[in-house]
C-alpha atoms as a PDB file:
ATOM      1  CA  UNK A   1      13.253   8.250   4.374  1.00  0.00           C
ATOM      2  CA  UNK A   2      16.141   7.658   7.169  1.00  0.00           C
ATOM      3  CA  UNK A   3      16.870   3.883   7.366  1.00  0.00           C
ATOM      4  CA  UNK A   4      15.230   3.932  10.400  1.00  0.00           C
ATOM      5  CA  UNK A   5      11.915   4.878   9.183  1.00  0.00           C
ATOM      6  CA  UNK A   6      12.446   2.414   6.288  1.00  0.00           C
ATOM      7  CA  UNK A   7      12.939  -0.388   8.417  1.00  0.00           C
ATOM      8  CA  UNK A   8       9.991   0.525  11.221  1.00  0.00           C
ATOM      9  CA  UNK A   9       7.826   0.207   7.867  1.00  0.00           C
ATOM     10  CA  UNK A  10       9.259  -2.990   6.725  1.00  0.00           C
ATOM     11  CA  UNK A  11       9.169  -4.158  10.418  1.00  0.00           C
ATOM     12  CA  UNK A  12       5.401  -3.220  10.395  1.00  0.00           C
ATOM     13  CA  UNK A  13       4.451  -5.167   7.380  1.00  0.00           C
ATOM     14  CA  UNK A  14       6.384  -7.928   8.472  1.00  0.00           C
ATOM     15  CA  UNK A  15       4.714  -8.430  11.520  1.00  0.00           C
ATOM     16  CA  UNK A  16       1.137  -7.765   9.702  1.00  0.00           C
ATOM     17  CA  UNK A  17       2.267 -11.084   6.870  1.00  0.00           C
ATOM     18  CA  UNK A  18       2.596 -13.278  10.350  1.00  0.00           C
ATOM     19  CA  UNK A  19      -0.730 -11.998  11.885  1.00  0.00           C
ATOM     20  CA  UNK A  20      -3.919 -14.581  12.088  1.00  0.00           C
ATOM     21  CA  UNK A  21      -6.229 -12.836   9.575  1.00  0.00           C
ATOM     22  CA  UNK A  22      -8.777 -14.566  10.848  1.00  0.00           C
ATOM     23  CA  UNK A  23      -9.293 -13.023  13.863  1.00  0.00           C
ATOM     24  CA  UNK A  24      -9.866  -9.544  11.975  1.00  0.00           C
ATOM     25  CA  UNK A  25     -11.999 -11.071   9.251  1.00  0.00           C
ATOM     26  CA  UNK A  26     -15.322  -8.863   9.336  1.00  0.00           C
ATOM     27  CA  UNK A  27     -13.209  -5.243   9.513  1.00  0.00           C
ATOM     28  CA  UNK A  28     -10.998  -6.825   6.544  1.00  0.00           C
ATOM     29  CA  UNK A  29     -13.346  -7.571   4.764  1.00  0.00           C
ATOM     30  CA  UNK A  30     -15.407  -4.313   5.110  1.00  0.00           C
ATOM     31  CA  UNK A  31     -12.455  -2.436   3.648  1.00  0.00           C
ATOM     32  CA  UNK A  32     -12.066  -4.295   0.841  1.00  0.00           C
ATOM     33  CA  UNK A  33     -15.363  -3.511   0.064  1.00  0.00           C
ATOM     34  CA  UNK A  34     -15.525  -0.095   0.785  1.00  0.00           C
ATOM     35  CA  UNK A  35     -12.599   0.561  -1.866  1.00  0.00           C
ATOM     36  CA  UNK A  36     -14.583  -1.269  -4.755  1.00  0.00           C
ATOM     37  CA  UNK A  37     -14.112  -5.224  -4.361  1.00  0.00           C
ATOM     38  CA  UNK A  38     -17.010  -7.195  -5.042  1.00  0.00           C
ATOM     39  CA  UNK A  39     -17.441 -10.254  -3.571  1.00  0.00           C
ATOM     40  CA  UNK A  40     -16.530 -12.374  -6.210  1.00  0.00           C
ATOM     41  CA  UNK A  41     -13.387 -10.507  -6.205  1.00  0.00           C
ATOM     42  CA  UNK A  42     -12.945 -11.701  -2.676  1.00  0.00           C
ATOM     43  CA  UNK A  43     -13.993 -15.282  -3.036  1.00  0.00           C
ATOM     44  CA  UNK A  44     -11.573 -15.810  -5.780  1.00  0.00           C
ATOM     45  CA  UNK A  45      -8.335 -15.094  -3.860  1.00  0.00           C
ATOM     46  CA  UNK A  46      -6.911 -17.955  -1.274  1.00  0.00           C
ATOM     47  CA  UNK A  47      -7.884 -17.036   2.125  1.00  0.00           C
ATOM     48  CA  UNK A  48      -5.088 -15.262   3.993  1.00  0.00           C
ATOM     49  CA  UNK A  49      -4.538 -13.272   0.885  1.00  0.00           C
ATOM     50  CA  UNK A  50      -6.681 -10.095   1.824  1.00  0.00           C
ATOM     51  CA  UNK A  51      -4.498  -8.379   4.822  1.00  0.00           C
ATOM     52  CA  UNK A  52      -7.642  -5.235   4.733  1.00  0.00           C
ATOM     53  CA  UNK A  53      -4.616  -2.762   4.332  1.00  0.00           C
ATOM     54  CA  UNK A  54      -6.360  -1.805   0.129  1.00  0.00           C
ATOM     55  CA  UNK A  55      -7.157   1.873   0.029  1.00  0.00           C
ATOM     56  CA  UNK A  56      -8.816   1.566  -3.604  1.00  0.00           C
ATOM     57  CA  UNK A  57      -8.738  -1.182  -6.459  1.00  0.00           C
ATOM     58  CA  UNK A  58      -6.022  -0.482  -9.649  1.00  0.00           C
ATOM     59  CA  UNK A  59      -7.522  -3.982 -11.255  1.00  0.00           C
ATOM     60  CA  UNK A  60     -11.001  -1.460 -11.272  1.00  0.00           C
ATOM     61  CA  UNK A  61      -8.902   1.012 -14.003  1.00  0.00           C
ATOM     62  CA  UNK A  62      -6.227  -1.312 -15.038  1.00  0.00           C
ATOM     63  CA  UNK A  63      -8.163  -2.855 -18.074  1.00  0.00           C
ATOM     64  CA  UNK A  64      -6.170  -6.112 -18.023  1.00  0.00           C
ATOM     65  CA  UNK A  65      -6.343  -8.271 -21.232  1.00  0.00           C
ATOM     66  CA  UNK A  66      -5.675 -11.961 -22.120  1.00  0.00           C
ATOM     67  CA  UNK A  67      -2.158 -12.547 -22.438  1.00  0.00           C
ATOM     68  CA  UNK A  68      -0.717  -9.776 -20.544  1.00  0.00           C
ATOM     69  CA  UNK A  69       1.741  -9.320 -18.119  1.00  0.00           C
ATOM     70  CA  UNK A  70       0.892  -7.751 -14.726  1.00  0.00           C
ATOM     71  CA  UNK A  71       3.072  -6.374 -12.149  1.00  0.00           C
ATOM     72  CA  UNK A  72       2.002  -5.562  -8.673  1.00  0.00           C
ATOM     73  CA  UNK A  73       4.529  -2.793  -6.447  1.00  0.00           C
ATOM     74  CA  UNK A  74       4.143  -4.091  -2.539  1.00  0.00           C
ATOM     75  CA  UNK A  75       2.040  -7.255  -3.547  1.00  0.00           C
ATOM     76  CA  UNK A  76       1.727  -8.152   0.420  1.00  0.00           C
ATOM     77  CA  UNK A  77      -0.003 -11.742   0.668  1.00  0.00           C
ATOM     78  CA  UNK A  78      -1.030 -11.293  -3.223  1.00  0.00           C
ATOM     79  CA  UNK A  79      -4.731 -10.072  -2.633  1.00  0.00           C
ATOM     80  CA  UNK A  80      -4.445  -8.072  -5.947  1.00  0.00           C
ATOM     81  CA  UNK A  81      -1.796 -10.591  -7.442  1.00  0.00           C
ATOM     82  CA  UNK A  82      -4.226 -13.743  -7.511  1.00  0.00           C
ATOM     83  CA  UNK A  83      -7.042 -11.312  -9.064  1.00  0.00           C
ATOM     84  CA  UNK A  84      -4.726 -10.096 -11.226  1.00  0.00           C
ATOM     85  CA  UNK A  85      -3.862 -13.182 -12.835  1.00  0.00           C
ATOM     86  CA  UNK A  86      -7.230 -14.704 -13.678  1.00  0.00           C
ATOM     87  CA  UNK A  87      -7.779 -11.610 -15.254  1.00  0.00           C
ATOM     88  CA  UNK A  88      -5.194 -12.068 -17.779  1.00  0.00           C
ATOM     89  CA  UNK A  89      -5.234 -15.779 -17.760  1.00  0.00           C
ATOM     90  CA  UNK A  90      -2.721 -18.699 -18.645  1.00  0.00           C
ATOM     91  CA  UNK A  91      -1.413 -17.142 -21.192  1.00  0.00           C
ATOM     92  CA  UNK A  92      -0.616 -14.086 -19.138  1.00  0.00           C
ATOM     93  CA  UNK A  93       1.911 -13.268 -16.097  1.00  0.00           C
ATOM     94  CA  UNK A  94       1.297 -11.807 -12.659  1.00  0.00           C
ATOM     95  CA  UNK A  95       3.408 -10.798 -10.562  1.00  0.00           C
ATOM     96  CA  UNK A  96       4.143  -9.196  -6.849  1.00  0.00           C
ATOM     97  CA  UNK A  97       6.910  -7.348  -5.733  1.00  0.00           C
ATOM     98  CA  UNK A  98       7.629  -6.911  -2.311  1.00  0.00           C
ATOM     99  CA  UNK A  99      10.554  -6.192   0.435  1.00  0.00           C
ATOM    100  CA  UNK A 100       9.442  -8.040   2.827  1.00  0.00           C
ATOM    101  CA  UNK A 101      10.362 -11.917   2.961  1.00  0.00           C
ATOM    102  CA  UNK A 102       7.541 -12.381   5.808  1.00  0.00           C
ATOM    103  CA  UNK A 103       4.939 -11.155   2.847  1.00  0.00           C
ATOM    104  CA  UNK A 104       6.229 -13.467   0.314  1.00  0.00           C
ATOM    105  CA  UNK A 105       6.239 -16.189   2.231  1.00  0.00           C
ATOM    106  CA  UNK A 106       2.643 -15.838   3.483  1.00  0.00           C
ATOM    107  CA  UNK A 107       2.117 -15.244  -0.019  1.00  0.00           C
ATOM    108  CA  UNK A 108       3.690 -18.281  -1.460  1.00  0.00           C
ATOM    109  CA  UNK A 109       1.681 -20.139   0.840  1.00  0.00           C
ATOM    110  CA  UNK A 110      -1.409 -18.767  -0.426  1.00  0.00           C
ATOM    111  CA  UNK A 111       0.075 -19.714  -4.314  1.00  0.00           C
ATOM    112  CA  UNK A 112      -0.034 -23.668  -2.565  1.00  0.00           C
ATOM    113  CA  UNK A 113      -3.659 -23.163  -1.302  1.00  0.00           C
ATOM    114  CA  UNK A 114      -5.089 -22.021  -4.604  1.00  0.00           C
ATOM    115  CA  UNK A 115      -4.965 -23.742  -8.388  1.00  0.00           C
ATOM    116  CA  UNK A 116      -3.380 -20.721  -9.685  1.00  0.00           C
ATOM    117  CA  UNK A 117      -0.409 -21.045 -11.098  1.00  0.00           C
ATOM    118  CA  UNK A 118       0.624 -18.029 -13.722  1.00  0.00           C
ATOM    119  CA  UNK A 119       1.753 -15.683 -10.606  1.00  0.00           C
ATOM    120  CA  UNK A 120       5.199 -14.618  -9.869  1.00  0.00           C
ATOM    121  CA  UNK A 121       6.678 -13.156  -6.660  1.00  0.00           C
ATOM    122  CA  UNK A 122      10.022 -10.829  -6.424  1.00  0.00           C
ATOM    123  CA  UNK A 123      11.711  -9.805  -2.987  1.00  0.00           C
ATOM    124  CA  UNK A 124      12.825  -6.817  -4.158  1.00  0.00           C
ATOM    125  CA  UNK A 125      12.560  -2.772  -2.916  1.00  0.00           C
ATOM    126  CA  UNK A 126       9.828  -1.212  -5.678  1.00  0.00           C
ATOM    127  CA  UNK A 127      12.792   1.592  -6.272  1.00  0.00           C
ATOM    128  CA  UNK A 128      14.951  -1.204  -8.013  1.00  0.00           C
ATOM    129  CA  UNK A 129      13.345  -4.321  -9.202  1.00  0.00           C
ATOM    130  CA  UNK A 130      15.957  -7.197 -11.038  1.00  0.00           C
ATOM    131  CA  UNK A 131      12.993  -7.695 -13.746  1.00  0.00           C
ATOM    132  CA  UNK A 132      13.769  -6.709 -17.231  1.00  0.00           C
ATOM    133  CA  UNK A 133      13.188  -3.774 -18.834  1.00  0.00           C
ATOM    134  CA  UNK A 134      10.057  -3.017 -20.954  1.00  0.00           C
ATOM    135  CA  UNK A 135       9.284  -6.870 -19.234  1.00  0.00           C
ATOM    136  CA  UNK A 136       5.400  -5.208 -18.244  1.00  0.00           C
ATOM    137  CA  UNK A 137       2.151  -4.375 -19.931  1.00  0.00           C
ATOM    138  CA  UNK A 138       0.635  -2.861 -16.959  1.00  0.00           C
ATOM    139  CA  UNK A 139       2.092  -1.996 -13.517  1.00  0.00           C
ATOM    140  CA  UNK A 140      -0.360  -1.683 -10.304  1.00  0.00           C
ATOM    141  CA  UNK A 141       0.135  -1.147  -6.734  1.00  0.00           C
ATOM    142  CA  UNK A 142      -2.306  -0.423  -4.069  1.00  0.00           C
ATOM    143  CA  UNK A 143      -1.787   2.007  -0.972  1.00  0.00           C
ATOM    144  CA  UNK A 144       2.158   1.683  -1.327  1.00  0.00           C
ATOM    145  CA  UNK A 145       3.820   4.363  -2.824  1.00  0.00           C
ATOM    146  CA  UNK A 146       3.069   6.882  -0.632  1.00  0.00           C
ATOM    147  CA  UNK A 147       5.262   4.737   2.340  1.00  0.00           C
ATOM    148  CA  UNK A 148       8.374   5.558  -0.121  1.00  0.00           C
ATOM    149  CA  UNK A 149      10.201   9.232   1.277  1.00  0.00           C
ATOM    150  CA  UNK A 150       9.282  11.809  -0.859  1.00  0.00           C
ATOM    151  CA  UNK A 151      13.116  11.526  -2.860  1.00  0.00           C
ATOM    152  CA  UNK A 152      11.797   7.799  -3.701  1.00  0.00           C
ATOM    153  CA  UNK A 153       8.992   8.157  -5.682  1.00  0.00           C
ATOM    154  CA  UNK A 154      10.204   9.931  -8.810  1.00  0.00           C
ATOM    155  CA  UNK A 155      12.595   6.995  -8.877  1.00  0.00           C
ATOM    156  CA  UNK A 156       9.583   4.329  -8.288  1.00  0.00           C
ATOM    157  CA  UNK A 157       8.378   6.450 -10.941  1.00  0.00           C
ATOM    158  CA  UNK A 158      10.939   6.182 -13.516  1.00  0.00           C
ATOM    159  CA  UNK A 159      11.228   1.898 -12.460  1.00  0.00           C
ATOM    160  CA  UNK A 160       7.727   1.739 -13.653  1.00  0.00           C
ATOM    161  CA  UNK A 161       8.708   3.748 -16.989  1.00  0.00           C
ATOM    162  CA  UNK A 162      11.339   1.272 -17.307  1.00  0.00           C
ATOM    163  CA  UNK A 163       9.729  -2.062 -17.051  1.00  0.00           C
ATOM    164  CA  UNK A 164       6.574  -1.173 -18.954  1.00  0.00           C
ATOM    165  CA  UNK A 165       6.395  -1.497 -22.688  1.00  0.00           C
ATOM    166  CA  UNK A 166       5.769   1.050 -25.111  1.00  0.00           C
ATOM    167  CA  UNK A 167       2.200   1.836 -24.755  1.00  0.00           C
ATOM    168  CA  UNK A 168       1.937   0.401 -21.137  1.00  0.00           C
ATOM    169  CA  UNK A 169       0.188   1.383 -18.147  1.00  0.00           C
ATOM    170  CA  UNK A 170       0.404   2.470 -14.784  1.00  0.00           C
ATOM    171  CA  UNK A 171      -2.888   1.915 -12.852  1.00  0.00           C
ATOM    172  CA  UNK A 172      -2.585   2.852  -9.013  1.00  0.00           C
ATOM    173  CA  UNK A 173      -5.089   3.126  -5.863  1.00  0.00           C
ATOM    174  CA  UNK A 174      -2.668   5.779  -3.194  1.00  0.00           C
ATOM    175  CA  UNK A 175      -3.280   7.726  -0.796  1.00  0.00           C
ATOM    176  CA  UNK A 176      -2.810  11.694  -1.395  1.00  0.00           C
ATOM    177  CA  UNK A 177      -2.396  14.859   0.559  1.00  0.00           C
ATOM    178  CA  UNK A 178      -5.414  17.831   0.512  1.00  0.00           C
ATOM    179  CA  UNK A 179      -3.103  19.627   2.516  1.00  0.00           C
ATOM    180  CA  UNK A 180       0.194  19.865   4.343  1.00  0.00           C
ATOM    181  CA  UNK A 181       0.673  18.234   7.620  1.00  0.00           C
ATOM    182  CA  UNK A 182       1.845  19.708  10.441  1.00  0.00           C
ATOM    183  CA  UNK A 183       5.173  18.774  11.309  1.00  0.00           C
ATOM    184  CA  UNK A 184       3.902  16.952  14.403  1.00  0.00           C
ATOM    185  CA  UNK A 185       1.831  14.440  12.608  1.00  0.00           C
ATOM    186  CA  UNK A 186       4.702  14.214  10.293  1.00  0.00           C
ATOM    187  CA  UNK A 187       6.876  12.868  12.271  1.00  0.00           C
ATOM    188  CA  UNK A 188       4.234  10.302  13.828  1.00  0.00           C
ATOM    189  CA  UNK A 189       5.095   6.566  12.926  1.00  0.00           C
ATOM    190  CA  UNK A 190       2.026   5.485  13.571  1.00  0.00           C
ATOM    191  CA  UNK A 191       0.304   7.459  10.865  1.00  0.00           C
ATOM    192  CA  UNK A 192       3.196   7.083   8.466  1.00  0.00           C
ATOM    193  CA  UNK A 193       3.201   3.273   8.434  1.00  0.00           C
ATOM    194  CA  UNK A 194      -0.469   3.685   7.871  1.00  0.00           C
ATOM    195  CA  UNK A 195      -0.181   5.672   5.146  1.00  0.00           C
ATOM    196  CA  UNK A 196      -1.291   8.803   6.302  1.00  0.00           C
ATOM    197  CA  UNK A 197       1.400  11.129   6.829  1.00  0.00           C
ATOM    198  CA  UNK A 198       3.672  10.280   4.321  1.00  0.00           C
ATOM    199  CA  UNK A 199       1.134  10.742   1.363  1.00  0.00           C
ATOM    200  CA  UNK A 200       2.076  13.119  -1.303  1.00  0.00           C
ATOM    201  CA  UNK A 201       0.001  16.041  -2.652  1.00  0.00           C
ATOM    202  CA  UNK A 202      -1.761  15.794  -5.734  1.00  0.00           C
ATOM    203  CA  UNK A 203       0.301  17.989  -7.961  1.00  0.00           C
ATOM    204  CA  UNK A 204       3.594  16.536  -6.800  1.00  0.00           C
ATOM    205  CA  UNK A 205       2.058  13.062  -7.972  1.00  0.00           C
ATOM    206  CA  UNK A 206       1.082  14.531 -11.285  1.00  0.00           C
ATOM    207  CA  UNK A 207       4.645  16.442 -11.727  1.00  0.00           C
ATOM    208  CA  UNK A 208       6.672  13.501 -11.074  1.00  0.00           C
ATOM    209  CA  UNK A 209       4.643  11.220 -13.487  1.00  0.00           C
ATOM    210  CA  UNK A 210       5.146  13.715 -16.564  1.00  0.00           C
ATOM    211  CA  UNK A 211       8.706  14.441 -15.608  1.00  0.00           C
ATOM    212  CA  UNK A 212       9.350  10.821 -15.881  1.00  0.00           C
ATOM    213  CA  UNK A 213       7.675  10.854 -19.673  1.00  0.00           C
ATOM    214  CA  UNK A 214       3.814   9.386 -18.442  1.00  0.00           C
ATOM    215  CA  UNK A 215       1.171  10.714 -20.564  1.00  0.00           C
ATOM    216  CA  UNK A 216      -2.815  10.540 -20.684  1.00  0.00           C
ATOM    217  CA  UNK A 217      -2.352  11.185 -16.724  1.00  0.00           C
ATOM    218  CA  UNK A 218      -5.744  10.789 -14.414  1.00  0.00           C
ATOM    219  CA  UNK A 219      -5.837  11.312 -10.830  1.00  0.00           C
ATOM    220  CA  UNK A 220      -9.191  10.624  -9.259  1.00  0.00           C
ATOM    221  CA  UNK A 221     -10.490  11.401  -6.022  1.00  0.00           C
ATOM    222  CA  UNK A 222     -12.376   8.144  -4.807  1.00  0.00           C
ATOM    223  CA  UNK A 223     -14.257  10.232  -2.023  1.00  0.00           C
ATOM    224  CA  UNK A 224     -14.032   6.798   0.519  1.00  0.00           C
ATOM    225  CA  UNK A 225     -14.382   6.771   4.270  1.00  0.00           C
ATOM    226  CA  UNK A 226      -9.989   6.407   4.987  1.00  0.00           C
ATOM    227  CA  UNK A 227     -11.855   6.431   8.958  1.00  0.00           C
ATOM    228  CA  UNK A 228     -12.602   2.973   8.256  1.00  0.00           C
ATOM    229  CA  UNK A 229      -9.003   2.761   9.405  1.00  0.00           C
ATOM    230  CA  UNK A 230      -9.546   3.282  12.926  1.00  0.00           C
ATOM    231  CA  UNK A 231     -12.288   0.784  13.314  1.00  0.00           C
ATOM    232  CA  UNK A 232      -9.708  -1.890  14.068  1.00  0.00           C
ATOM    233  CA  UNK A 233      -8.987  -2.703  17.702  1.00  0.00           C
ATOM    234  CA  UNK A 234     -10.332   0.620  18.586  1.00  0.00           C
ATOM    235  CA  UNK A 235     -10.940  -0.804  22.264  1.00  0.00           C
ATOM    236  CA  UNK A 236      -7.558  -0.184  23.473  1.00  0.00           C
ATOM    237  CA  UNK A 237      -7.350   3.754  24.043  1.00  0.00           C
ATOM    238  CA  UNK A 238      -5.429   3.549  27.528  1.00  0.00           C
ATOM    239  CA  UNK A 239      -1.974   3.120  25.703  1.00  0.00           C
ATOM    240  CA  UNK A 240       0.798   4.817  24.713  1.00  0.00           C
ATOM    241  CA  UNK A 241       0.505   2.543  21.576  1.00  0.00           C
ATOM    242  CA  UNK A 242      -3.046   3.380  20.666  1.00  0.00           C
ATOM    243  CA  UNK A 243      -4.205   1.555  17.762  1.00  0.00           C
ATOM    244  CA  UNK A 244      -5.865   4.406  16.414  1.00  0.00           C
ATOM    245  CA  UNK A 245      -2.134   5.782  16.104  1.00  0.00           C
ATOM    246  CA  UNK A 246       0.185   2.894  15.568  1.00  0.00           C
ATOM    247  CA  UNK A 247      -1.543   0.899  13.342  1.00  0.00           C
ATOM    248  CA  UNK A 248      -4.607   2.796  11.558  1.00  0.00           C
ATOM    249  CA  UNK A 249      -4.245  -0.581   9.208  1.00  0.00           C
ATOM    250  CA  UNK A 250      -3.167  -2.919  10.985  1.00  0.00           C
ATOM    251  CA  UNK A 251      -3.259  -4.658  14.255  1.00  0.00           C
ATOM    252  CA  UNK A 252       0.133  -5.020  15.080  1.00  0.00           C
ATOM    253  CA  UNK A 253       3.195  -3.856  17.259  1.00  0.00           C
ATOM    254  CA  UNK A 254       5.929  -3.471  14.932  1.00  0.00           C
ATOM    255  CA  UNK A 255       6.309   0.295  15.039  1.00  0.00           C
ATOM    256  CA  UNK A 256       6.879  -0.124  18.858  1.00  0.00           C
ATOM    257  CA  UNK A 257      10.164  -0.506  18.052  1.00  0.00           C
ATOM    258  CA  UNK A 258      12.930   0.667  21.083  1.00  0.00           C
ATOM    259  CA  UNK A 259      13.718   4.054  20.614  1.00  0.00           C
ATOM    260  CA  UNK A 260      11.733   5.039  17.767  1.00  0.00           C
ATOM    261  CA  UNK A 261       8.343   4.174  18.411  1.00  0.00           C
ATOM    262  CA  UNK A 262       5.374   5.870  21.054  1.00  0.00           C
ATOM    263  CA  UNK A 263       6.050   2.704  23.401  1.00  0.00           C
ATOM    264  CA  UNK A 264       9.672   3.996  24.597  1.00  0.00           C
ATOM    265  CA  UNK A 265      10.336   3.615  28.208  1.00  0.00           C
ATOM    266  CA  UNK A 266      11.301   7.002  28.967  1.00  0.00           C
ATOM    267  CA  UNK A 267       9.701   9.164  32.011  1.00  0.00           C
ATOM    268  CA  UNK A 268       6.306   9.814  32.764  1.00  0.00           C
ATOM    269  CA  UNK A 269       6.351  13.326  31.785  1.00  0.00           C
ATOM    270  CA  UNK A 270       7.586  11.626  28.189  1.00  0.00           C
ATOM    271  CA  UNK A 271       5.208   8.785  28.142  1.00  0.00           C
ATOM    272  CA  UNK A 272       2.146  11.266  29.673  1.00  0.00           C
ATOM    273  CA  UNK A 273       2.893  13.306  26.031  1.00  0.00           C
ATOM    274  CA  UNK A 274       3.233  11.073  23.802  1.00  0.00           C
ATOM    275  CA  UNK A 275      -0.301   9.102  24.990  1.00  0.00           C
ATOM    276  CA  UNK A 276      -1.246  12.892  24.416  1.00  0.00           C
ATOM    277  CA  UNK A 277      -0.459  12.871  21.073  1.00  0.00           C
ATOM    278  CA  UNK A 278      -2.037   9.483  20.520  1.00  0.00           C
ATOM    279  CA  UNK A 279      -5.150  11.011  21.370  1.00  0.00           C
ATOM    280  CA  UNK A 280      -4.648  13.666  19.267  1.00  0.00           C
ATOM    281  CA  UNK A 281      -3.933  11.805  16.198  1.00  0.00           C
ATOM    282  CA  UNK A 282      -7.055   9.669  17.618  1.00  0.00           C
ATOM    283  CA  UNK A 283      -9.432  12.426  17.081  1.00  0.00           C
ATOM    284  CA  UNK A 284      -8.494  13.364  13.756  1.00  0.00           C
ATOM    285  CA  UNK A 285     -10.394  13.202  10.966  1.00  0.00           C
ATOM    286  CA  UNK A 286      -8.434  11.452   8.265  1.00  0.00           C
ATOM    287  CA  UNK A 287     -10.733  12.247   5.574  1.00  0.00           C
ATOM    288  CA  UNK A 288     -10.066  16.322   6.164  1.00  0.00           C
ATOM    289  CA  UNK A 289      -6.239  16.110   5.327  1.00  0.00           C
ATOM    290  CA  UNK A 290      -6.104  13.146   2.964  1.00  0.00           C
ATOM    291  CA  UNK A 291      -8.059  11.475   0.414  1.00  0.00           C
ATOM    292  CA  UNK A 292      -8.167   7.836  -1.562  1.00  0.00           C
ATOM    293  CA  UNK A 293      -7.205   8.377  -5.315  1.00  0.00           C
ATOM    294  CA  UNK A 294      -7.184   6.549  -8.574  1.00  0.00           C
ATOM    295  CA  UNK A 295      -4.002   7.343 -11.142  1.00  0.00           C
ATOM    296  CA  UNK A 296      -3.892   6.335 -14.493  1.00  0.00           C
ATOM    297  CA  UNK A 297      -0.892   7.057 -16.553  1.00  0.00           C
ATOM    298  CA  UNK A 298       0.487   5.634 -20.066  1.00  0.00           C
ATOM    299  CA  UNK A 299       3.853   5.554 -21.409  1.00  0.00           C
ATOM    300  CA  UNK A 300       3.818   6.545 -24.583  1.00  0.00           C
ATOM    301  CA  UNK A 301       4.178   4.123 -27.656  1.00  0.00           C
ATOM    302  CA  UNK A 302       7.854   3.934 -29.906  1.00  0.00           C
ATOM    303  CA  UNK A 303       5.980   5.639 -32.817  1.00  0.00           C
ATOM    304  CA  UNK A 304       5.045   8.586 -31.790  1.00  0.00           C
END
């Protein structure tokens, strides 16, 4: 990923942690749900903590027990963080990791708003986190890794190895490839910072987890609705910044960045294309080229 890409995704995000969630409650919401949270799962995190940007649930596979210690890659505002930690208690640790200061500071304000108090949050890149090795019983992350360039996820990969314990476990919700995208939509912004076209095919998920020394590997297709995406602010089709294309995820204007983004003031004939390809990537049927999984992965224990 050039450090131009990497920072129109951090930029994104950023802009998403400072966003009103309240204004986009009933779509939020209705994602959570339609990737598997319940909604006492949803009444048990502070308000402000679900930014509707899940794409499955790793607590769902995770199988977190008293005691443990949890670690979350890309915690956001903490949505899976706070669940997290009831899960494995007072005697247990959870805790987010996350590049983006705006995130952890909506999500220390969530840690004031709730009674919870065994959670933990890192500003940190998920390629190289200052936490101990074999610190983790079980790492999670939900719809994050596949925003990493392709060169970045082995090493994700092999952080994870690190901080988990013999015997740990890797329980992820991502999104994967079916199929190569065209190098049009690959180069799209919009649909990379919405975790589209940056999302990995299934075997080179698979390879990178057993080259790293995962065993016991699982990688489910979820079979969800990733349209659901487009069902926020959907009303605006008459610009260049479409939020079917920008933001699939999330109703925001970070990726307008100057020069980078769709919204750069160049000439018509420029503009005229690229509210082209907007409508393009607006009729596209996410569910055809990518898919929601579930992958499960143990590192093996000391004695074997």
């Amino acid at each position: 990923m050039s450090s131009i890409t990497s920072q129109i995704v951090s930029d994104h995000y950023s802009a998403l942690a400072r966003e009103d969630a309240s204004l986009n409650a009933a779509h939020i919401r209705k994602v959570a749900e339609s990737f598997g949270y319940s909604t006492d799962d949803l009444a048990s995190v502070p308000e402000g903590a679900n930014l509707g940007v899940s794409c499955g649930n790793p607590l769902a596979v995770a199988g977190l027990k008293e005691g443990e210690t949890v670690i979350d890659l890309g915690s956001g505002a903490g949505f899976d963080v706070f669940q997290a930690a009831r899960k494995v208690g007072q005697n247990g640790l959870s805790i987010g990791v996350d590049m983006s200061q705006d995130m952890l500071d909506r999500a220390k304000r969530n840690v004031e708003k709730s009674s919870i108090t065994n959670v933990r949050f890192v500003l940190a890149p998920i390629t190289k986190i200052p936490l101990s090795s074999e610190s983790a019983d079980c790492i999670i992350s939900n719809c994050v890794v596949n925003l990493l360039a392709q060169s970045d996820k082995i090493v994700c990969f092999r952080e994870v190895f690190r901080l988990l314990r013999p015997g740990g476990r890797l329980a992820v919700s991502d999104i994967l490839a079916k199929k190569v995208f065209p190098a049009e939509l690959q180069r799209n912004m919009g649909l990379y910072v919405g975790c589209i076209s940056g999302a990995s095919l299934v075997n080179e998920y698979q390879e990178w987890l057993k080259e790293v020394g995962f065993e016991d590997i699982m990688i489910v297709d979820k079979k969800s609705d990733l349209n659901i995406y487009k069902e926020r602010g959907q009303e605006d089709t008459s610009s260049c910044c479409d939020t079917s294309v920008v933001k699939p995820q999330a109703e925001s204007s970070s990726c307008c960045a100057p020069s980078t983004s769709c919204c750069s003031r160049s000439g018509n004939a420029e503009v005229d294309g690229k509210k082209e390809l907007a409508k393009r990537v607006a009729d596209i049927d996410f569910n055809e080229w990518v898919s929601s999984y579930s992958i499960y992965a143990v590192k093996p224990s000391k004695s074997q």
